[in-house]
Protein backbone atom coordinates (compact mmCIF):
# COMPACT_ATOMS: atom_id res chain seq x y z
CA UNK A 1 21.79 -19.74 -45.51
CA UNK A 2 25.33 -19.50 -43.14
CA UNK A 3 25.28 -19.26 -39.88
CA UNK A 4 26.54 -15.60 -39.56
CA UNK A 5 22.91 -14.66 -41.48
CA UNK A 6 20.63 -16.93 -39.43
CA UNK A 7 22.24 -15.70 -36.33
CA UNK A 8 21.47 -11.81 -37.44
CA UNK A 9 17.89 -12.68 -38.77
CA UNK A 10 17.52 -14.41 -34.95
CA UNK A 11 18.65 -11.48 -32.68
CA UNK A 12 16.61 -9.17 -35.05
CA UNK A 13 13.88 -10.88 -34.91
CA UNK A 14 14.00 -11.45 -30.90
CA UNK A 15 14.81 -7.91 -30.02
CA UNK A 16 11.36 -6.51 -30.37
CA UNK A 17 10.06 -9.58 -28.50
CA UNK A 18 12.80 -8.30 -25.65
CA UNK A 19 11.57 -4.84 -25.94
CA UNK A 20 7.62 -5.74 -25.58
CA UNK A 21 8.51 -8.08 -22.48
CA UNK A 22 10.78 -5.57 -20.80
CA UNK A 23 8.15 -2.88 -21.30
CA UNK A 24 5.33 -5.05 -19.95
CA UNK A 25 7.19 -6.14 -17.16
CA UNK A 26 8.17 -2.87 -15.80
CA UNK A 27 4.44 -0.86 -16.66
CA UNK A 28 2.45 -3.30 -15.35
CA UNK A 29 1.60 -3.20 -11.42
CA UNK A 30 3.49 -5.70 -9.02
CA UNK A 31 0.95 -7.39 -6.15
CA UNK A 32 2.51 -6.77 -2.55
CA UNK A 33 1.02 -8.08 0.13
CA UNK A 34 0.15 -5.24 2.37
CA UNK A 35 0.73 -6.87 5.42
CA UNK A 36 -2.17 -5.81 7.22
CA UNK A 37 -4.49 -8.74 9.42
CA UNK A 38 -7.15 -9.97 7.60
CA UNK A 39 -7.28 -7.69 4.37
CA UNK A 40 -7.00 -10.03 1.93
CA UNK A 41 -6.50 -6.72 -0.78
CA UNK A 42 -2.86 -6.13 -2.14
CA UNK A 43 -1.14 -3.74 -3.68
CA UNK A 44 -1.16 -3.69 -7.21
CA UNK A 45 -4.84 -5.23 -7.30
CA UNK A 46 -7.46 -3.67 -9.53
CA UNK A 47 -10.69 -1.85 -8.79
CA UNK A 48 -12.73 -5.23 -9.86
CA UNK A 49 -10.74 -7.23 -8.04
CA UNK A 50 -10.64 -5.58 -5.21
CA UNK A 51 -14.61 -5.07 -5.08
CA UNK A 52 -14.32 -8.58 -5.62
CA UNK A 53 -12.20 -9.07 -2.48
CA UNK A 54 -13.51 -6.82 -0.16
CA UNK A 55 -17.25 -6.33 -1.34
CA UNK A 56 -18.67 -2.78 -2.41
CA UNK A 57 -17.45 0.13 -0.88
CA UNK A 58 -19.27 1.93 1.97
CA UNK A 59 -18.05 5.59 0.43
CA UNK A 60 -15.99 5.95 -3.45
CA UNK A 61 -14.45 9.26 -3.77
CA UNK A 62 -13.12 10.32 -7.42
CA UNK A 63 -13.31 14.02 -8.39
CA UNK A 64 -13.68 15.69 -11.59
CA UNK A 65 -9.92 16.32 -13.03
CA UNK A 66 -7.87 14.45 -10.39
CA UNK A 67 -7.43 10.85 -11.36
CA UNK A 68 -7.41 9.04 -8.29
CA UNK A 69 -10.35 7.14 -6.56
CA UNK A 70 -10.78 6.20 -2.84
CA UNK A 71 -12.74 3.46 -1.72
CA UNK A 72 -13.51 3.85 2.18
CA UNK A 73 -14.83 0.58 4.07
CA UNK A 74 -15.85 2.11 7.35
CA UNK A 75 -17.17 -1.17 8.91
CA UNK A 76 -13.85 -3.47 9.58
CA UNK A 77 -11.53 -4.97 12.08
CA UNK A 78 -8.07 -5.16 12.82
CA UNK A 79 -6.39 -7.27 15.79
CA UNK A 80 -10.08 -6.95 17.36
CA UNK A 81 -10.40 -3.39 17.11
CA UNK A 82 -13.25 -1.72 14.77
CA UNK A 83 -10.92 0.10 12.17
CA UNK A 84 -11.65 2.14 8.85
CA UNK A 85 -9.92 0.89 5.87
CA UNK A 86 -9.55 2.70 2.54
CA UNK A 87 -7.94 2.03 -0.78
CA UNK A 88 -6.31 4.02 -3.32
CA UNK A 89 -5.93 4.08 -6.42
CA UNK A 90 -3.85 5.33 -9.45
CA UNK A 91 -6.94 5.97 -11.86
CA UNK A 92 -10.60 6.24 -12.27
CA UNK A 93 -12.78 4.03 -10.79
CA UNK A 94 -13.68 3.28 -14.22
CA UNK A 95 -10.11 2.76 -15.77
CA UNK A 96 -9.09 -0.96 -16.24
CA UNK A 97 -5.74 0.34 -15.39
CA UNK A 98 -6.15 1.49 -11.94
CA UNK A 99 -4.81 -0.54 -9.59
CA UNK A 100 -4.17 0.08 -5.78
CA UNK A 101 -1.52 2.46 -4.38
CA UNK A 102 -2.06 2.97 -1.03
CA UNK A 103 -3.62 1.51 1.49
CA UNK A 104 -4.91 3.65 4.73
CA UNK A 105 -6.27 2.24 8.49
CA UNK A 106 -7.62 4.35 10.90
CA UNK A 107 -8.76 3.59 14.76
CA UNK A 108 -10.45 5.59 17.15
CA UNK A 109 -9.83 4.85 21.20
CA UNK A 110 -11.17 5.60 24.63
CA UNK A 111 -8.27 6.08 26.18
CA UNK A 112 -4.59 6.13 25.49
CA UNK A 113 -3.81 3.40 27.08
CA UNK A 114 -5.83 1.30 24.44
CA UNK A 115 -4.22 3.85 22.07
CA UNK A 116 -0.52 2.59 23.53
CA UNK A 117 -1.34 -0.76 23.39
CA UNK A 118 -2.48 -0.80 19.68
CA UNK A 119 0.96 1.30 18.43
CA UNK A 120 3.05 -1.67 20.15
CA UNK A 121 0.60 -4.37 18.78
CA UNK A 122 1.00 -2.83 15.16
CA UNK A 123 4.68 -2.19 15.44
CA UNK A 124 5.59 -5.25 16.73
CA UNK A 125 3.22 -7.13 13.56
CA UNK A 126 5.22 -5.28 10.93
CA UNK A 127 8.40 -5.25 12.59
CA UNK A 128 8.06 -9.22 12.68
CA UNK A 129 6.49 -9.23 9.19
CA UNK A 130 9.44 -7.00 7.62
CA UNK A 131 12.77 -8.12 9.40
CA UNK A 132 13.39 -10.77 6.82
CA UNK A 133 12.90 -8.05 3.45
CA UNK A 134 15.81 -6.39 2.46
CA UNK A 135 17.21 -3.11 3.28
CA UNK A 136 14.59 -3.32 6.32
CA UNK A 137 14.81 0.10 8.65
CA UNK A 138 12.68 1.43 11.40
CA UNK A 139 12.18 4.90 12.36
CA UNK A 140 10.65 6.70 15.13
CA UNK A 141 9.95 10.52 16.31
CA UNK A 142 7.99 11.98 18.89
CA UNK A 143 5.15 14.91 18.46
CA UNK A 144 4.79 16.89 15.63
CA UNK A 145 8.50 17.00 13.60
CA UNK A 146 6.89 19.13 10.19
CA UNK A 147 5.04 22.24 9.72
CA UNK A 148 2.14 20.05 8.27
CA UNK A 149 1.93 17.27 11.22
CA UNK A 150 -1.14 17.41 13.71
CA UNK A 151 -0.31 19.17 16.89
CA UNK A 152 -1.50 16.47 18.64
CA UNK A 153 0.74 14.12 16.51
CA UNK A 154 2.23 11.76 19.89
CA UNK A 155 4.24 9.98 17.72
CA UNK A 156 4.84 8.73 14.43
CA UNK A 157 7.10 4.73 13.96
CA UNK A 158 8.06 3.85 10.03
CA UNK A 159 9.34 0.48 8.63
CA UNK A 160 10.15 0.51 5.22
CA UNK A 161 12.18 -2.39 3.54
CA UNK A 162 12.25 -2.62 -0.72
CA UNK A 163 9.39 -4.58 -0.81
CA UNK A 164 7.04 -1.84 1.15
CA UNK A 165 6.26 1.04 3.47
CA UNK A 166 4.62 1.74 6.68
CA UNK A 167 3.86 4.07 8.68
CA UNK A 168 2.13 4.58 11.94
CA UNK A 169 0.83 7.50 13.76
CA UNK A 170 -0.23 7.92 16.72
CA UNK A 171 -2.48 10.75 17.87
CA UNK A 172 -3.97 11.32 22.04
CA UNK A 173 -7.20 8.99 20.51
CA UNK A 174 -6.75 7.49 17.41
CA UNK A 175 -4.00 6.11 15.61
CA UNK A 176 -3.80 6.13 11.43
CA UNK A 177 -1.66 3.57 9.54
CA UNK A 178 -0.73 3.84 5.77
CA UNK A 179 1.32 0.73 3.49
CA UNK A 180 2.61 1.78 -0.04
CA UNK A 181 4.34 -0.70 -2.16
CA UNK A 182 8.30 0.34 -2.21
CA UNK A 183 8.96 0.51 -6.36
């Protein structure tokens, strides 16, 4: 056999291989850290694993006809504060696909000073966490900016680099705090 016909038998036979690896690489779900204290969940992760991470869930949540599931852990911590955690994901709890999207935090205060404190605490942890990702930005706005925000909304910080997404927002008693992976 020449050369010219084992070199076309070799790039035919390796394009499919490209095609399959390609196509897995891009479909299946990249794990991203989600940068939050102590959660030891990540993006990406699977509804096994992440029972297997974080236990059972105090509260699922998966309607008929919508495929998404929630799983809420009500009983947490973050940076010494009791905090709500919740995970979702792109599928059916019982879907070996599903894997986690989103990742929400919520904390109730006293006062607003604790409130205050807890927005700098957080910004200041993903602002240090993020600075070093690329195309890193920060945003900020005060009170409600869209028809749809809270009208107690005080204000709402983002930090979004290509890696991931945050964003904070901070109401008179409670502040809420969602990551999503940046694909």
């Amino acid at each position: 056999m020449n050369r010219e016909k084992l070199a076309t038998v070799v790039f035919w036979v390796s394009l499919p291989l490209l095609v399959v690896c390609t196509w897995l690489a891009l479909t299946l779900p990249m794990k991203v850290a989600t940068g939050i204290p102590g959660e030891g969940v990540t993006l990406g992760m699977s509804v096994s694993r992440v029972i297997e991470q974080a236990g059972p869930p105090d509260r699922t949540v998966q309607e008929d006809g919508v495929c998404l599931c929630y799983f809420h852990y009500d009983h947490r911590e973050l940076f010494g504060h009791a905090a709500a955690v919740s995970y979702t994901f792109n599928g059916r709890q019982e879907s070996r696909r599903a894997h986690v999207t989103e990742v929400s935090v919520s904390m109730e205060f006293e006062t607003q000073a604790e409130c205050d404190r807890m927005l700098e605490t957080l910004c200041a942890h993903f602002r240090e966490l993020m600075e070093g990702e690329p195309r890193f930005e920060e945003s900020a706005s005060q009170g409600p900016v869209r028809a749809w925000d809270p009208p107690d909304l005080l204000q709402r910080r983002g930090f979004s680099s290509t890696v991931r997404i945050v964003r904070i927002s901070q109401l008179s008693d409670r502040i809420t705090l969602w990551v999503r992976g940046n694909e």
